[in-house]
C-alpha atoms as a PDB file:
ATOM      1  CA  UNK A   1      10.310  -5.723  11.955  1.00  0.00           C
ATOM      2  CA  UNK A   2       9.784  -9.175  10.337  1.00  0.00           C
ATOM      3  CA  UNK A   3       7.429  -9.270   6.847  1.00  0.00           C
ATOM      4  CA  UNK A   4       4.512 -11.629   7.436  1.00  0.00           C
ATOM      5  CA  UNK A   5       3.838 -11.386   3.699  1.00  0.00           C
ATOM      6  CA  UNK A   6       4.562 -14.704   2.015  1.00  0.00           C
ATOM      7  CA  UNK A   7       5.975 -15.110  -1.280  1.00  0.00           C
ATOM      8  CA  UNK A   8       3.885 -17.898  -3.348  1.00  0.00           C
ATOM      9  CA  UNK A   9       5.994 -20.560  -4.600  1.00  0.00           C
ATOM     10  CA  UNK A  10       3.718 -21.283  -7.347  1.00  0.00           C
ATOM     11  CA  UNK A  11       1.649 -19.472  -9.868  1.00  0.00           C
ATOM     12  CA  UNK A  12      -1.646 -19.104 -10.144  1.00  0.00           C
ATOM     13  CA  UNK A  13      -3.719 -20.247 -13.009  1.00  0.00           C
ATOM     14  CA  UNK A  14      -4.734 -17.195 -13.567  1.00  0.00           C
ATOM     15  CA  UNK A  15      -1.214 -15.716 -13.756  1.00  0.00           C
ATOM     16  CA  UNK A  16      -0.464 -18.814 -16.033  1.00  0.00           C
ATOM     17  CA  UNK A  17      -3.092 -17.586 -18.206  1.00  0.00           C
ATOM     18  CA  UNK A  18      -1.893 -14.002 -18.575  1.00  0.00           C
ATOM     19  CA  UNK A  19       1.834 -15.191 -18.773  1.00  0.00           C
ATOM     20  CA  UNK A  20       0.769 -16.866 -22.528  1.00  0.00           C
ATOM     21  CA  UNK A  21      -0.314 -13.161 -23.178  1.00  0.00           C
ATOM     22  CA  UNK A  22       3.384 -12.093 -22.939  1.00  0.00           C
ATOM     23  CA  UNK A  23       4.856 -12.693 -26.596  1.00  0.00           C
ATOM     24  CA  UNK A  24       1.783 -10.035 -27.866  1.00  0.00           C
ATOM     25  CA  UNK A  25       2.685  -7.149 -28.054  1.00  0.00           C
ATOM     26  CA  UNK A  26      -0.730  -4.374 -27.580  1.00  0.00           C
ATOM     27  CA  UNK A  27      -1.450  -0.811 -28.087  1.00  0.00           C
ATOM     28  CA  UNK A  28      -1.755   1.344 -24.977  1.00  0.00           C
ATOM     29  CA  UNK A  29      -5.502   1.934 -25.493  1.00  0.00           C
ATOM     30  CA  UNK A  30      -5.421  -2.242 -25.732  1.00  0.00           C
ATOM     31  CA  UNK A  31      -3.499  -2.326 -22.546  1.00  0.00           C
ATOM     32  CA  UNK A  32      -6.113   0.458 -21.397  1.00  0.00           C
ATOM     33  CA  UNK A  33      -9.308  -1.762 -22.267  1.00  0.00           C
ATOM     34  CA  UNK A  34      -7.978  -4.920 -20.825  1.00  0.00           C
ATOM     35  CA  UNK A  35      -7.198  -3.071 -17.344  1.00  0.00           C
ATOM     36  CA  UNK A  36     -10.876  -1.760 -17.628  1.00  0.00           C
ATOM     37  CA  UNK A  37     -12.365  -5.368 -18.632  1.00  0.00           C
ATOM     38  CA  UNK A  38     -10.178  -7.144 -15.548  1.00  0.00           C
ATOM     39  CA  UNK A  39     -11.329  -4.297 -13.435  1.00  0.00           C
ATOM     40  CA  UNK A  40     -15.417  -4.065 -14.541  1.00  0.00           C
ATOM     41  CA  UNK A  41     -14.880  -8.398 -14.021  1.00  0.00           C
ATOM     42  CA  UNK A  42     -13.621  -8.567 -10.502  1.00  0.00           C
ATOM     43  CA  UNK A  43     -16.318  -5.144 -10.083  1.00  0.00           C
ATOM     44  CA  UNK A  44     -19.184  -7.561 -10.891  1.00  0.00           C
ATOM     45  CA  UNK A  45     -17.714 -10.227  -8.815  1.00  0.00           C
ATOM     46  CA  UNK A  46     -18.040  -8.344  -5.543  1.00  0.00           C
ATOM     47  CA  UNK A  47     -21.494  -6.670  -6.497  1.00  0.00           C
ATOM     48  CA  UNK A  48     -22.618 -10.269  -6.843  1.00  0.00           C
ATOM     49  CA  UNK A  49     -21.341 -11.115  -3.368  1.00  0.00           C
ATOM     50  CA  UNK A  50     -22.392  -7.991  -1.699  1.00  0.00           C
ATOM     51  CA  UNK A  51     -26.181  -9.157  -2.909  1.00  0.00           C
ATOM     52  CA  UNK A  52     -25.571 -12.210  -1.561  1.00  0.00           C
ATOM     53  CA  UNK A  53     -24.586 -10.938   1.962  1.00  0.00           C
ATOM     54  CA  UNK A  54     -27.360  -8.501   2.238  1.00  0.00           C
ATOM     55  CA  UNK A  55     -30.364 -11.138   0.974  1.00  0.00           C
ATOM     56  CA  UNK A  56     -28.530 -13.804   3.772  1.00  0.00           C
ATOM     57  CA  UNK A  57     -28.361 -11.254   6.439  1.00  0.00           C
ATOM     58  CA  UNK A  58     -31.329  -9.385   5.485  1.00  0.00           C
ATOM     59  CA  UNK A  59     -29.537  -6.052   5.563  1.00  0.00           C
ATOM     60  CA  UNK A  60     -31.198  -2.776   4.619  1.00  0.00           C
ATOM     61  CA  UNK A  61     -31.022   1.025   4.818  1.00  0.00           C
ATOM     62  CA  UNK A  62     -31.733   0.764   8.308  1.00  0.00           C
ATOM     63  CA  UNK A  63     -28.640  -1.415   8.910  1.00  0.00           C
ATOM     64  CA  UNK A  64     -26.476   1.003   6.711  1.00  0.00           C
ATOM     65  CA  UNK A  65     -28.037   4.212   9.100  1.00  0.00           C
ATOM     66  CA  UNK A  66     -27.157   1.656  12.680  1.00  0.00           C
ATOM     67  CA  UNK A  67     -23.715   1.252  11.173  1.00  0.00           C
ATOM     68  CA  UNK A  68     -22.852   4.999  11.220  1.00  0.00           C
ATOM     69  CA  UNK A  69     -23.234   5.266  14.472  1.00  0.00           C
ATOM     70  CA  UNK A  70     -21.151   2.030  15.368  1.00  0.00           C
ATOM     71  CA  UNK A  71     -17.926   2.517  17.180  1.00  0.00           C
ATOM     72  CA  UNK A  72     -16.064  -0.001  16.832  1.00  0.00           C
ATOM     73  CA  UNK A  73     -12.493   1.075  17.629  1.00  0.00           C
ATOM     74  CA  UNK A  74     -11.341  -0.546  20.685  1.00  0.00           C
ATOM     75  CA  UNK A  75      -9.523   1.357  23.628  1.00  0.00           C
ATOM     76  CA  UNK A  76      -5.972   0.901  23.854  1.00  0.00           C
ATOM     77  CA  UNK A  77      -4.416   1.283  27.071  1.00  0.00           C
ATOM     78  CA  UNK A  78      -1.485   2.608  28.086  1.00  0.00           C
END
């Protein structure tokens, strides 16, 4: 079976950024924090998104409760 995963022929600027990180040399509890401050980062990213969808959609408990009963697995025939 064939990959569809493609390989990106160019970095990011992100990865750019971290790349000039390379020639220091941290601690483990360094390496620790920074994994923790990337993580808690891209964390408050998708909090702020998620508040976004539910204001725009006006989503509330009730839609969490109708989306437990959702099925939305499609049957597959045979």
């Amino acid at each position: 079976m064939a990959s569809t995963q493609t390989i990106p022929t160019r970095l990011s600027n992100l990865q750019i950024e971290l790349l000039k990180l390379y020639p220091y040399s941290v601690s483990e509890n360094e390496l620790r924090d920074i994994r923790k401050m990337l993580a808690d980062y891209f964390a408050q990213k998708i909090d702020i998104e998620m508040d976004q969808l539910w204001e725009k959609n006006d989503w509330n408990d009730q839609t969490i409760e109708s989306w437990k009963s959702e099925h939305l697995r499609s049957k597959t025939s045979k």
